[in-house]
PDB file of N, CA and C in Angstrom:
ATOM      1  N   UNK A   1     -24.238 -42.134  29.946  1.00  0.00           N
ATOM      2  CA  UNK A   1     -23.270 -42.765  29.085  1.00  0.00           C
ATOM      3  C   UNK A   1     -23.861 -42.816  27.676  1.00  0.00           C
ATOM      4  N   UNK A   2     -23.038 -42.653  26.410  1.00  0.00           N
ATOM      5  CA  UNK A   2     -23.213 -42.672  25.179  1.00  0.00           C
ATOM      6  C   UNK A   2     -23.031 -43.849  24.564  1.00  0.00           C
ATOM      7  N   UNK A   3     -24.430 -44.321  24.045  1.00  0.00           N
ATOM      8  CA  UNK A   3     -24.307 -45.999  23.121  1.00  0.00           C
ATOM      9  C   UNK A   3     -23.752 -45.331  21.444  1.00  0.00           C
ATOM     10  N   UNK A   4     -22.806 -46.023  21.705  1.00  0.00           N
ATOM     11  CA  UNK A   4     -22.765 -45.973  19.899  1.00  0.00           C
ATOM     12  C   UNK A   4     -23.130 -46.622  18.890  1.00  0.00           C
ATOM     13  N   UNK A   5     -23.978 -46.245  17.903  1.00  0.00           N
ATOM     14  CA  UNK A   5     -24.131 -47.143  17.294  1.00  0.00           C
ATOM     15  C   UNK A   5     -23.909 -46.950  16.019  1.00  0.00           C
ATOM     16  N   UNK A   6     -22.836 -47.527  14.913  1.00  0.00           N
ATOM     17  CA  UNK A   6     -22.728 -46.960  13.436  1.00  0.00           C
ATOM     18  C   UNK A   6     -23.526 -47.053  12.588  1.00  0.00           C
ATOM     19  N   UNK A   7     -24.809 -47.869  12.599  1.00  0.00           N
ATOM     20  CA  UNK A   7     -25.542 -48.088  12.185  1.00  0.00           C
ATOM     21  C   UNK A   7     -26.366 -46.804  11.782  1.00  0.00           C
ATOM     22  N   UNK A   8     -26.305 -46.181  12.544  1.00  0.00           N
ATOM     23  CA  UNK A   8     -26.830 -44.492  12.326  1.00  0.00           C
ATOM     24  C   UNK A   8     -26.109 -43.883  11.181  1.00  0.00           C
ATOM     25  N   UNK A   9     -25.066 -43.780  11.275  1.00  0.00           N
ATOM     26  CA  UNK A   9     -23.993 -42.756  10.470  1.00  0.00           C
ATOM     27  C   UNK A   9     -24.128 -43.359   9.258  1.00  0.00           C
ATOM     28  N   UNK A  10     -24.287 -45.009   9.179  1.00  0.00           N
ATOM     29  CA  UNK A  10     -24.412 -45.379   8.083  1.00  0.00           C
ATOM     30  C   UNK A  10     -25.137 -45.598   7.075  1.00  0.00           C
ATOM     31  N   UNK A  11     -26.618 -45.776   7.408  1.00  0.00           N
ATOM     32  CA  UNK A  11     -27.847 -45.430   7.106  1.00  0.00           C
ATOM     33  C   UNK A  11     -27.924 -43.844   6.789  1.00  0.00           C
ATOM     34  N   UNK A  12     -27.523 -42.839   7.076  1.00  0.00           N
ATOM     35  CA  UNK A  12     -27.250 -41.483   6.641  1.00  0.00           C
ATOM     36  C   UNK A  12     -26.513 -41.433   5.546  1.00  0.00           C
ATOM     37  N   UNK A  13     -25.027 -42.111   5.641  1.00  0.00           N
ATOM     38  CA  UNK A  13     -24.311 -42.145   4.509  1.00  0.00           C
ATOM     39  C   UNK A  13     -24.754 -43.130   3.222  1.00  0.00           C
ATOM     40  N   UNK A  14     -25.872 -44.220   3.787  1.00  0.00           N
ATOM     41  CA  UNK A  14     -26.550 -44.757   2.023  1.00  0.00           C
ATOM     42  C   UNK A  14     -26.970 -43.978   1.651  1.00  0.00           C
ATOM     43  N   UNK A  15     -28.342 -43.252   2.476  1.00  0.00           N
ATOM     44  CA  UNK A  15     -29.458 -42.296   1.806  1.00  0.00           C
ATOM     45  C   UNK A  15     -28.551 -41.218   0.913  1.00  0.00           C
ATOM     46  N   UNK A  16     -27.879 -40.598   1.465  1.00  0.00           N
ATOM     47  CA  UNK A  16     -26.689 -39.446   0.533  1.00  0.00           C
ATOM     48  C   UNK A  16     -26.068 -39.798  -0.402  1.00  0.00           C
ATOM     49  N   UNK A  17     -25.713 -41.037  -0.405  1.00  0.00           N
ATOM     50  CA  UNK A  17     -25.216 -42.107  -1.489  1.00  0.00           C
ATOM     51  C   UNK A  17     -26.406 -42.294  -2.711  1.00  0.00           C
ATOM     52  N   UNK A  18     -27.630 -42.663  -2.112  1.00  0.00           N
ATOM     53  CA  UNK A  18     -28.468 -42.461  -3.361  1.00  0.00           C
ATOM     54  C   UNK A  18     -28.790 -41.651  -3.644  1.00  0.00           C
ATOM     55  N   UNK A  19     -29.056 -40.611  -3.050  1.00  0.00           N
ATOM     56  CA  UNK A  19     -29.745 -38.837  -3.656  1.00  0.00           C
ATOM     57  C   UNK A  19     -28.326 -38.658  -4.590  1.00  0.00           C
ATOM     58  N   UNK A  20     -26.614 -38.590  -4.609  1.00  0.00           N
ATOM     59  CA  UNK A  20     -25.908 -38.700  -5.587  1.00  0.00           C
ATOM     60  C   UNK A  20     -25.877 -39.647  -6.855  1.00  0.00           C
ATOM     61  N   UNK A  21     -26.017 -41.132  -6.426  1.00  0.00           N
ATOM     62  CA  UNK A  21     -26.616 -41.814  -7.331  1.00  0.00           C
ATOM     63  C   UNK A  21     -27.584 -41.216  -8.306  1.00  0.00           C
ATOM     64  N   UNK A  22     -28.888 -40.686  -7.590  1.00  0.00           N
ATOM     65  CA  UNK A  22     -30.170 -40.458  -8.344  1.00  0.00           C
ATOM     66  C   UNK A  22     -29.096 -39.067  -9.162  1.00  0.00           C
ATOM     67  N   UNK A  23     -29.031 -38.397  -8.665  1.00  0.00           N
ATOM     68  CA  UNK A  23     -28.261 -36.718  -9.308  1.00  0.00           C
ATOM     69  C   UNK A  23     -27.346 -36.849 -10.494  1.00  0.00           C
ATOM     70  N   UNK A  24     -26.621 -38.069 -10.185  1.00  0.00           N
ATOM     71  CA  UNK A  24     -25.595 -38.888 -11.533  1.00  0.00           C
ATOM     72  C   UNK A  24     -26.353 -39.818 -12.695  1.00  0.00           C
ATOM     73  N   UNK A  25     -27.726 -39.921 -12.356  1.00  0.00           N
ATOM     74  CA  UNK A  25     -28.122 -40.426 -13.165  1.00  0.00           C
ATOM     75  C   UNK A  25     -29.218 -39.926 -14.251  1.00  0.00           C
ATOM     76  N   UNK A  26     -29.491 -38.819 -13.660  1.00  0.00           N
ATOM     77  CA  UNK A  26     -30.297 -37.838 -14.228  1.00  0.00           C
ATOM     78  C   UNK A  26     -29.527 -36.569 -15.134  1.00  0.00           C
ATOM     79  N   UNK A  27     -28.322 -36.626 -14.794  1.00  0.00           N
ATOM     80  CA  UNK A  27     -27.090 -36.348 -15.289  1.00  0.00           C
ATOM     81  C   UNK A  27     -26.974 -37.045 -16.658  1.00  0.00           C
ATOM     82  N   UNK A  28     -26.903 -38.450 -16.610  1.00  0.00           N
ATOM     83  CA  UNK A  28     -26.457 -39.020 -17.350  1.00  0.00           C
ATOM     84  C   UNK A  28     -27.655 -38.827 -18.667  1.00  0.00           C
ATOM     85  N   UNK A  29     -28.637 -39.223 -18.092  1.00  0.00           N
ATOM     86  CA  UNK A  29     -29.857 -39.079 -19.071  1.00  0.00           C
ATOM     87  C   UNK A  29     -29.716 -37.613 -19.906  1.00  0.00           C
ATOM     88  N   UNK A  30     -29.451 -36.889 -19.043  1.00  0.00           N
ATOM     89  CA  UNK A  30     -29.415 -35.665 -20.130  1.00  0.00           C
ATOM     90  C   UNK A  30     -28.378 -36.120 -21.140  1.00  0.00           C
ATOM     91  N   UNK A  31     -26.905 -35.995 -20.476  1.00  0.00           N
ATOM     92  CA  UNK A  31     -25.959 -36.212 -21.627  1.00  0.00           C
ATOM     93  C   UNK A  31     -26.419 -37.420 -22.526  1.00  0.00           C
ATOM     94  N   UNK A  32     -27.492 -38.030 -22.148  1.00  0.00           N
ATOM     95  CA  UNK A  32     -27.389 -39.171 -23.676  1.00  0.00           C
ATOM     96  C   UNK A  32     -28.463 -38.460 -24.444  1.00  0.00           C
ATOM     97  N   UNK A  33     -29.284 -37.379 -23.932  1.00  0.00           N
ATOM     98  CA  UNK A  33     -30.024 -36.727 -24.788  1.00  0.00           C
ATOM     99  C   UNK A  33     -29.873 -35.677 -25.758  1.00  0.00           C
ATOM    100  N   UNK A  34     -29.117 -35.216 -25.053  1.00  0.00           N
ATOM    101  CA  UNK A  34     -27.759 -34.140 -25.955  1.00  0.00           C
ATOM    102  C   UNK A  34     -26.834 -35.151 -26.896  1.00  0.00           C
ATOM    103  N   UNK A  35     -26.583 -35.870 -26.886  1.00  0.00           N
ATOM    104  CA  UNK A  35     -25.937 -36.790 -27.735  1.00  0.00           C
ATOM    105  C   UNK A  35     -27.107 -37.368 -28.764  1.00  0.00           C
ATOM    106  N   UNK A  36     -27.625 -37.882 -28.240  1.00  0.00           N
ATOM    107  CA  UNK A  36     -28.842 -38.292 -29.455  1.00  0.00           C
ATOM    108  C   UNK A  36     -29.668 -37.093 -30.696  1.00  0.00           C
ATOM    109  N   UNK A  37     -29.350 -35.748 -29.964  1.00  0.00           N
ATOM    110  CA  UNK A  37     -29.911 -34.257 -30.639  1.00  0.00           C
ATOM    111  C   UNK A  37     -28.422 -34.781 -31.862  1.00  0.00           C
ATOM    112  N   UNK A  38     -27.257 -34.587 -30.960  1.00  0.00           N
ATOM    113  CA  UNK A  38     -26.458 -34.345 -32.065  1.00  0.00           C
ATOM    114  C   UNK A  38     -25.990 -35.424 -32.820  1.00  0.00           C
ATOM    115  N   UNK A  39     -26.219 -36.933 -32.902  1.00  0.00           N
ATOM    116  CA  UNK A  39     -26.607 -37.714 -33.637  1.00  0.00           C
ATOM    117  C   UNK A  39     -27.505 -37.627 -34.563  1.00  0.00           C
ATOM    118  N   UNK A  40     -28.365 -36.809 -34.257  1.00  0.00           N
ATOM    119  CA  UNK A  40     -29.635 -37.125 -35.320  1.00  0.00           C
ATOM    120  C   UNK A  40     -28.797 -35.384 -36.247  1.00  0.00           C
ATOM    121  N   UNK A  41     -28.102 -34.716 -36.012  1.00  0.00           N
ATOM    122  CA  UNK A  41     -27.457 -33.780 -36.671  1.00  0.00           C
ATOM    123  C   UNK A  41     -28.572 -32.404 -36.613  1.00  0.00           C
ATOM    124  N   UNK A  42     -29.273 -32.298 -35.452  1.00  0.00           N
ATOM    125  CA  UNK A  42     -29.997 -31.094 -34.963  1.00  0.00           C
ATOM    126  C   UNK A  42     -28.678 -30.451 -33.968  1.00  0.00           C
ATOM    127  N   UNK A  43     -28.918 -29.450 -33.858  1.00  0.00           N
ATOM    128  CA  UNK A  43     -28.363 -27.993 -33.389  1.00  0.00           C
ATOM    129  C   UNK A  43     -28.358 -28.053 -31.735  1.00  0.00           C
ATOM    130  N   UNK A  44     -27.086 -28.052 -31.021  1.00  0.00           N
ATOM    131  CA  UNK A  44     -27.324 -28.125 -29.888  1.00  0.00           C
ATOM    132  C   UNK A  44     -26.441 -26.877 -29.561  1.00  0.00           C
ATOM    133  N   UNK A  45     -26.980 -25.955 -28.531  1.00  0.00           N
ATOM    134  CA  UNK A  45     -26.482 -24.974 -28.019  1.00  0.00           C
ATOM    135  C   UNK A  45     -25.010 -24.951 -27.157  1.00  0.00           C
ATOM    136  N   UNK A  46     -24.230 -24.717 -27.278  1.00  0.00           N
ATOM    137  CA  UNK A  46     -23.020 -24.804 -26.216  1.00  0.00           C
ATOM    138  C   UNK A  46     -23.192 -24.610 -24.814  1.00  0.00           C
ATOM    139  N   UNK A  47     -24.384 -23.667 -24.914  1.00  0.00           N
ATOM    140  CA  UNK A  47     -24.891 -23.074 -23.262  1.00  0.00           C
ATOM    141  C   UNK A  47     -25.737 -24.586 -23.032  1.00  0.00           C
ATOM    142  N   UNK A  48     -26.385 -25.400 -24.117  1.00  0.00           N
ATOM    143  CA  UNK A  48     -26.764 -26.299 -23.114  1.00  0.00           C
ATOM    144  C   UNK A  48     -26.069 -27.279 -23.014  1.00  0.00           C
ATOM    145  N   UNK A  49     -25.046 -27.314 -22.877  1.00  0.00           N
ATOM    146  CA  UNK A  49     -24.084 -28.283 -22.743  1.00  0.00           C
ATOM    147  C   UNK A  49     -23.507 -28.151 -21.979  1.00  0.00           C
ATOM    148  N   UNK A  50     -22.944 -26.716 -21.702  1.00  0.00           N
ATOM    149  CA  UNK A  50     -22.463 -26.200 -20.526  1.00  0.00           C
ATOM    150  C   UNK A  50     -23.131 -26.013 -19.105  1.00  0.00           C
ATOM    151  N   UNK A  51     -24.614 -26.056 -19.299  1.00  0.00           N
ATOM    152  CA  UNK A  51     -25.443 -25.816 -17.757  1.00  0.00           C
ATOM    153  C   UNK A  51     -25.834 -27.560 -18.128  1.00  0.00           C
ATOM    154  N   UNK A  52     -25.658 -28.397 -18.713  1.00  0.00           N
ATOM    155  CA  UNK A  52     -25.782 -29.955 -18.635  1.00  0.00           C
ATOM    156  C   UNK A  52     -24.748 -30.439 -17.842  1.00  0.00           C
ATOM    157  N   UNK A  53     -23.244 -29.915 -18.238  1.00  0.00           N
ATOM    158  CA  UNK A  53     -22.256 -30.529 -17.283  1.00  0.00           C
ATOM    159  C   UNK A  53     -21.790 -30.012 -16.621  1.00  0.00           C
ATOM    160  N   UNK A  54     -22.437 -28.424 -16.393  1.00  0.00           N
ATOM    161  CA  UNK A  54     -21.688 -27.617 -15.012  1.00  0.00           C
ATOM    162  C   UNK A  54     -20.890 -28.378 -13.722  1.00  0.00           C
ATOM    163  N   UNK A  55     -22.752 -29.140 -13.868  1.00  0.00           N
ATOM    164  CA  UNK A  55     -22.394 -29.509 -12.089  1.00  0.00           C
ATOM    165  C   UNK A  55     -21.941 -30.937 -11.637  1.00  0.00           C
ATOM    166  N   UNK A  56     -21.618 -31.685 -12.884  1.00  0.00           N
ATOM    167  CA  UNK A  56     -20.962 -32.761 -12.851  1.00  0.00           C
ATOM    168  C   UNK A  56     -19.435 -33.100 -12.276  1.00  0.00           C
ATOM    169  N   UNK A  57     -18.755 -32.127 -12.325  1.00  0.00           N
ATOM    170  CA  UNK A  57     -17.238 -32.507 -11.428  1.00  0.00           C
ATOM    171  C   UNK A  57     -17.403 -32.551 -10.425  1.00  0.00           C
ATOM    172  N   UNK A  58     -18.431 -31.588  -9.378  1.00  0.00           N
ATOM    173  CA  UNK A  58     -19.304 -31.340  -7.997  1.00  0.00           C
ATOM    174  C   UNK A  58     -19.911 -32.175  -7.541  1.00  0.00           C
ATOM    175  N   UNK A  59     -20.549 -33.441  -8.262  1.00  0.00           N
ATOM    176  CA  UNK A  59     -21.453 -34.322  -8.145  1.00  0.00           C
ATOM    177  C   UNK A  59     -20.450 -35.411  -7.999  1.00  0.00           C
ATOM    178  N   UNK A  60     -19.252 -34.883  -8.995  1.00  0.00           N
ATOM    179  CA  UNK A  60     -18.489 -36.842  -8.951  1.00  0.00           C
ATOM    180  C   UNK A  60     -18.300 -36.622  -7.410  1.00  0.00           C
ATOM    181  N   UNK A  61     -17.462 -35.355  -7.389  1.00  0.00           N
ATOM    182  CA  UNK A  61     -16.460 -35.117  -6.385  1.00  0.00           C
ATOM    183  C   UNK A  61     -17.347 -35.492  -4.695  1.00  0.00           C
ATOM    184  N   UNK A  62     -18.108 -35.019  -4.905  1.00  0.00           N
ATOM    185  CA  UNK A  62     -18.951 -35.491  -3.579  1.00  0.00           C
ATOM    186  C   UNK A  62     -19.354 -37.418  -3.256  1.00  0.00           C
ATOM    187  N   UNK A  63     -19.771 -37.778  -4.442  1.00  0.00           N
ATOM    188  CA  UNK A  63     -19.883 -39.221  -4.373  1.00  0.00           C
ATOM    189  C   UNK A  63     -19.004 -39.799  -4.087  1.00  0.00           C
ATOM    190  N   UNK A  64     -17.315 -39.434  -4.524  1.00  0.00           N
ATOM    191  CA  UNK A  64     -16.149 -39.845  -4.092  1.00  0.00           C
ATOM    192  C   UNK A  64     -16.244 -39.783  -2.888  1.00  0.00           C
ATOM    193  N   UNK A  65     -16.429 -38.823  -2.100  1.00  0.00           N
ATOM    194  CA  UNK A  65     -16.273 -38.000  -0.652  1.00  0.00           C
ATOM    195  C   UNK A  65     -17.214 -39.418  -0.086  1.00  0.00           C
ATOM    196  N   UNK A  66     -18.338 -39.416  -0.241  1.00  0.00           N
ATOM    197  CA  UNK A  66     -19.777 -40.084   0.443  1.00  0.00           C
ATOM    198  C   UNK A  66     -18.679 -41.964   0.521  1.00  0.00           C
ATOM    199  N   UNK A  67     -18.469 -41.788  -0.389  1.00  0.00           N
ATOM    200  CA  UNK A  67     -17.715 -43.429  -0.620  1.00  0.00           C
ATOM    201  C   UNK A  67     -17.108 -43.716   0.343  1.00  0.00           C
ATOM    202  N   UNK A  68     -16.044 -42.840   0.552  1.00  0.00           N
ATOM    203  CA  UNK A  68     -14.734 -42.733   1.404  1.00  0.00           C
ATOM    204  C   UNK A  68     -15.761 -42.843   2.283  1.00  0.00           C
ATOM    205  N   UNK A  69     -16.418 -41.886   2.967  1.00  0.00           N
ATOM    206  CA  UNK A  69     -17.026 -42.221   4.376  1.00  0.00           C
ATOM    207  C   UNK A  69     -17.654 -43.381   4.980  1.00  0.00           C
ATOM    208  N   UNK A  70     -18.424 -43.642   3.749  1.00  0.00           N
ATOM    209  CA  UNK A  70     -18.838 -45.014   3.923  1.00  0.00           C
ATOM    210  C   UNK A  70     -18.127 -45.947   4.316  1.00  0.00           C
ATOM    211  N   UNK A  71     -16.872 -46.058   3.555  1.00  0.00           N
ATOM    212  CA  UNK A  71     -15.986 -47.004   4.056  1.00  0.00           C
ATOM    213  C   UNK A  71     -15.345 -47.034   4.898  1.00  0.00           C
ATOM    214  N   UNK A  72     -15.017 -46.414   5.249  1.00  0.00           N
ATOM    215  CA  UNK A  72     -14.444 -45.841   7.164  1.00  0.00           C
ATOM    216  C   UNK A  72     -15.513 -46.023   7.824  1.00  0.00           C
ATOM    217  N   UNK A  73     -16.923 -46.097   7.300  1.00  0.00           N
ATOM    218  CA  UNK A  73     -17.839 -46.258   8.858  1.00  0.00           C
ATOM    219  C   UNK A  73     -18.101 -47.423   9.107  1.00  0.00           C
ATOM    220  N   UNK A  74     -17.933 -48.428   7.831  1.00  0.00           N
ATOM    221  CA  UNK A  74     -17.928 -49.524   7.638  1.00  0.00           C
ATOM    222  C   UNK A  74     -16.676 -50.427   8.084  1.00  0.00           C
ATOM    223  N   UNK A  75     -15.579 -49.990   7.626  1.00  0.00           N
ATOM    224  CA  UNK A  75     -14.704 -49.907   8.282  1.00  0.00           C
ATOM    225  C   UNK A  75     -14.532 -49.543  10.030  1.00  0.00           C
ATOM    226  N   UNK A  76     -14.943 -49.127  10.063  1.00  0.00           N
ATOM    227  CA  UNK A  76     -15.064 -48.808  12.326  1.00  0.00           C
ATOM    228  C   UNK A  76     -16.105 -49.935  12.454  1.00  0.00           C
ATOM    229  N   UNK A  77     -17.186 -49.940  11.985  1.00  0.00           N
ATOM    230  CA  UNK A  77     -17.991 -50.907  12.336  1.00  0.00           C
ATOM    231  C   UNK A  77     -17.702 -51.874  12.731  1.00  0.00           C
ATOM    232  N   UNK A  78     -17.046 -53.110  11.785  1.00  0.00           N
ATOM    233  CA  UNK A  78     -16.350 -53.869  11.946  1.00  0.00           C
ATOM    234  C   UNK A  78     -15.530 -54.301  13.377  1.00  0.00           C
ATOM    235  N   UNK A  79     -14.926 -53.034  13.169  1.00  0.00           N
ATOM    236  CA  UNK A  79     -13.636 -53.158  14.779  1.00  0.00           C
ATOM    237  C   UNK A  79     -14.461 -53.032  16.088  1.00  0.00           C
ATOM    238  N   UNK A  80     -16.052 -52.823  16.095  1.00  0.00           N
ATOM    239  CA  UNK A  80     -17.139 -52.516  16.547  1.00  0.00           C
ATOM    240  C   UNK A  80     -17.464 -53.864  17.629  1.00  0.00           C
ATOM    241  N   UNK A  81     -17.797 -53.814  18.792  1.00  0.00           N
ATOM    242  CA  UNK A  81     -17.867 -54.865  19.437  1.00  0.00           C
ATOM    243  C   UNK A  81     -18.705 -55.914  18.907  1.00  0.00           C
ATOM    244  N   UNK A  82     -18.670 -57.131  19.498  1.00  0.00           N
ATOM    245  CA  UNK A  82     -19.715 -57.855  19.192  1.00  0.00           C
ATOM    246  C   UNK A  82     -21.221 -57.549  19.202  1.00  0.00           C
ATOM    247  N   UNK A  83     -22.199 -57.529  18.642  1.00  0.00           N
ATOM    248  CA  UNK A  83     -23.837 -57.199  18.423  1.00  0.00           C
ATOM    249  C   UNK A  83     -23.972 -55.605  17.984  1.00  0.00           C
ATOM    250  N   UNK A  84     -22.923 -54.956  17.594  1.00  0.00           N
ATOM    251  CA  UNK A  84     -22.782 -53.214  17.126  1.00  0.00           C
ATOM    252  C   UNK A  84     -22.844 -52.347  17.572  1.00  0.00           C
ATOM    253  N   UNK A  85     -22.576 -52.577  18.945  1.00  0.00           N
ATOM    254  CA  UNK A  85     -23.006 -51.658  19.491  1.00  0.00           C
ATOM    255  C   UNK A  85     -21.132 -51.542  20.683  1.00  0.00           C
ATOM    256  N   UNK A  86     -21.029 -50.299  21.119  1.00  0.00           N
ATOM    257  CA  UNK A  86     -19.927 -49.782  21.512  1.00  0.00           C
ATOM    258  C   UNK A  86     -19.786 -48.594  22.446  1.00  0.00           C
ATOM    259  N   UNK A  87     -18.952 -48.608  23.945  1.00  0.00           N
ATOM    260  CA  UNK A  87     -19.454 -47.713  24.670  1.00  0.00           C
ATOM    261  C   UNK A  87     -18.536 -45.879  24.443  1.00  0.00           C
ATOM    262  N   UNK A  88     -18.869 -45.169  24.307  1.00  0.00           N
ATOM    263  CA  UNK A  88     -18.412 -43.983  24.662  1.00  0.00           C
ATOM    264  C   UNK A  88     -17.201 -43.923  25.967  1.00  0.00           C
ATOM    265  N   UNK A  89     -16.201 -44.596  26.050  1.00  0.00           N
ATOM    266  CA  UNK A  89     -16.118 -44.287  27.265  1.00  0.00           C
ATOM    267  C   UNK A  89     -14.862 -42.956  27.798  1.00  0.00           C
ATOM    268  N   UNK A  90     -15.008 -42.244  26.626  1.00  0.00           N
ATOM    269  CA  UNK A  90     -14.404 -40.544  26.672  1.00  0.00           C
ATOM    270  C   UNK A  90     -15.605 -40.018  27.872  1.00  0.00           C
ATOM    271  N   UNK A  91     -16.669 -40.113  27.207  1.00  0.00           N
ATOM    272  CA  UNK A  91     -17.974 -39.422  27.814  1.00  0.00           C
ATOM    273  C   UNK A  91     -18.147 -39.812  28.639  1.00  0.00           C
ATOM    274  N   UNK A  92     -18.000 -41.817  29.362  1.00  0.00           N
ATOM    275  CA  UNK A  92     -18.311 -42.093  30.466  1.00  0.00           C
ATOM    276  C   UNK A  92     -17.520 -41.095  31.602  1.00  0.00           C
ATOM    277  N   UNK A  93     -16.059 -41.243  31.312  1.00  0.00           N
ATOM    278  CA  UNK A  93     -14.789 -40.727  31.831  1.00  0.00           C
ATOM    279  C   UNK A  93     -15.371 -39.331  32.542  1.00  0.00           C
ATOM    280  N   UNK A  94     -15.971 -38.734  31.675  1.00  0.00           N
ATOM    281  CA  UNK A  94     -16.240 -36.986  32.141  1.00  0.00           C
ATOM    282  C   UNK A  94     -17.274 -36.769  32.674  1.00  0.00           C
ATOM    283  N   UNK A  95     -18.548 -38.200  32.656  1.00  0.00           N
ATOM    284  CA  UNK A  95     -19.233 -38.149  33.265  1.00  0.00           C
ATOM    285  C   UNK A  95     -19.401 -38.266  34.858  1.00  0.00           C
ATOM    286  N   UNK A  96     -18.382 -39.656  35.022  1.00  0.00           N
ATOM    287  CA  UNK A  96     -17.915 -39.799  36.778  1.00  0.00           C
ATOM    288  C   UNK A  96     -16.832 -38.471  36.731  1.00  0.00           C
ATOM    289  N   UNK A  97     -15.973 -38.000  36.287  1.00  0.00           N
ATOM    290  CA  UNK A  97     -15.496 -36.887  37.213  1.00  0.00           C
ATOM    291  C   UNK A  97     -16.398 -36.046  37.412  1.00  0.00           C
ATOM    292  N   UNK A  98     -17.228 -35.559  36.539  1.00  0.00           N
ATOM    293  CA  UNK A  98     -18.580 -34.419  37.236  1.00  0.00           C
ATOM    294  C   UNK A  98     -19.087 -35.202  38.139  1.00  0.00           C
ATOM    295  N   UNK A  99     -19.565 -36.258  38.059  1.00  0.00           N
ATOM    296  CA  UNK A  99     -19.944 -36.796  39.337  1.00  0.00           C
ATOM    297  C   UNK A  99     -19.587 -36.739  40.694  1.00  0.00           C
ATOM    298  N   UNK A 100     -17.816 -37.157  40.631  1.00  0.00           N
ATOM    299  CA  UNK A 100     -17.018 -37.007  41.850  1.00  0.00           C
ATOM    300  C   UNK A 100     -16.890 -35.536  42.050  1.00  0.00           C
ATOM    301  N   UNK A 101     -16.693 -34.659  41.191  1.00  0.00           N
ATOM    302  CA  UNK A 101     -16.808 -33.177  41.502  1.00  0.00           C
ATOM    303  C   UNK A 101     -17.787 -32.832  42.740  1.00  0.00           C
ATOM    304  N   UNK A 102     -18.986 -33.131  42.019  1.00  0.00           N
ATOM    305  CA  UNK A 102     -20.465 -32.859  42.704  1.00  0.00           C
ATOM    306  C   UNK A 102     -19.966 -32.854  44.338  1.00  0.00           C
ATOM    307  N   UNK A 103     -19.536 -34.716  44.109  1.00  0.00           N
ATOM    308  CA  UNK A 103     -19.986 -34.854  45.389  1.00  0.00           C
ATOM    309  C   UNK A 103     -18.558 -34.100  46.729  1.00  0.00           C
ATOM    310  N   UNK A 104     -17.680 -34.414  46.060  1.00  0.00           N
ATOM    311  CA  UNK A 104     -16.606 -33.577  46.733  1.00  0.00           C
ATOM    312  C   UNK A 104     -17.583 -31.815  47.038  1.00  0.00           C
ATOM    313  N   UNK A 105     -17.698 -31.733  46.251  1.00  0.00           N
ATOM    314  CA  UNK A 105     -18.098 -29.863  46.402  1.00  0.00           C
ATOM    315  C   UNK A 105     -18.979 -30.131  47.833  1.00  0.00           C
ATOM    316  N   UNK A 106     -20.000 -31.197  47.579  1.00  0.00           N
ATOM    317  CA  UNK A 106     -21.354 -31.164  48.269  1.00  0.00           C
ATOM    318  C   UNK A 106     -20.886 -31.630  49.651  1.00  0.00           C
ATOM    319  N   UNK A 107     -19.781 -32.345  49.853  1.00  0.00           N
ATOM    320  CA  UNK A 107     -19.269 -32.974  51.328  1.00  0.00           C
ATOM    321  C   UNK A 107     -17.982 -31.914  51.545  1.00  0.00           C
ATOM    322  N   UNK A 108     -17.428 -31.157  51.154  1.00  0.00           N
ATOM    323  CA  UNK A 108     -16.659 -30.327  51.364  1.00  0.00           C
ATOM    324  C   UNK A 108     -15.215 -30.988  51.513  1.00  0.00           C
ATOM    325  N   UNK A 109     -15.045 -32.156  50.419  1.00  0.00           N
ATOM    326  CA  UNK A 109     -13.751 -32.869  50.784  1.00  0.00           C
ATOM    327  C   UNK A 109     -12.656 -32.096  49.944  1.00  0.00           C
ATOM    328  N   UNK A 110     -13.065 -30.988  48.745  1.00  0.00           N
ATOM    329  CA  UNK A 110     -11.848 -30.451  48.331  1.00  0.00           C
ATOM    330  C   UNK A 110     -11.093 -30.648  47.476  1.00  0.00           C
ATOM    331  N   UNK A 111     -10.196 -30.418  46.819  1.00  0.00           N
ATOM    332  CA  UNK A 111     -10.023 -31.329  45.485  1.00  0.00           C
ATOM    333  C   UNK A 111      -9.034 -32.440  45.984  1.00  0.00           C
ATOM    334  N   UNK A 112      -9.017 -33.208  44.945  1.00  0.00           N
ATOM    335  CA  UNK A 112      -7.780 -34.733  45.434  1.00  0.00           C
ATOM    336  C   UNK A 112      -6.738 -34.515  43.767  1.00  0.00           C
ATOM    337  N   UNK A 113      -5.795 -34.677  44.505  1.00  0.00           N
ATOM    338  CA  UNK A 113      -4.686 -34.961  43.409  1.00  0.00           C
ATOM    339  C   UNK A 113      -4.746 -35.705  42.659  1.00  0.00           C
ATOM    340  N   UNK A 114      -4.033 -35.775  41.100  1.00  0.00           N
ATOM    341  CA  UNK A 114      -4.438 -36.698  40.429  1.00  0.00           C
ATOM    342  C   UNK A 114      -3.665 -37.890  40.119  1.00  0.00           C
TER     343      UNK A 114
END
């Protein structure tokens, strides 16, 4: 039988949450450095402006994504039994029919209707 526990999925979905965090913020630092070049009225390249915010719509767009998940796992959690923990019981289900399979095969009782 399968324990569930969201606590897993969710602890996966912080850590991914901060490696985007960290990626948006190192992001950001550039663009205030490129801004401060062209404040001070030095010469900033278009190409570096362009490989500065390439990958920024990619970065929001995923943090959006990571959010949403979060909140749905957080969300299930919740509806999550008492102490967090929750049984599989799809998997239990398929586990006793292989079981009863077995033993039908092994006593020669044959199949039973359902």
């Amino acid at each position: 039988m399968t324990l569930i526990t969201p606590g897993d999925d969710e602890a996966r979905a912080d850590e991914l949450m901060l490696s985007v965090e960290d990626s948006l913020g190192e992001l950001r630092h550039q663009i205030k450095d490129l801004t401060k070049k062209i404040d001070a009225g030095e010469e900033v390249k278009a190409t570096d402006v362009k490989a500065t915010l390439k990958d920024l719509p990619s970065t929001l767009a995923t943090f959006l994504k990571l959010e949403v998940q979060l909140a749905e796992i957080r969300r299930t959690r919740s509806q999550v039994a008492q102490g967090g923990y929750a049984l599989d019981l799809d998997f239990a289900k398929a586990e006793v029919r292989c079981a009863l399979g077995r033993l039908r095969s092994c006593c020669g009782a044959g199949e039973i209707s359902g």
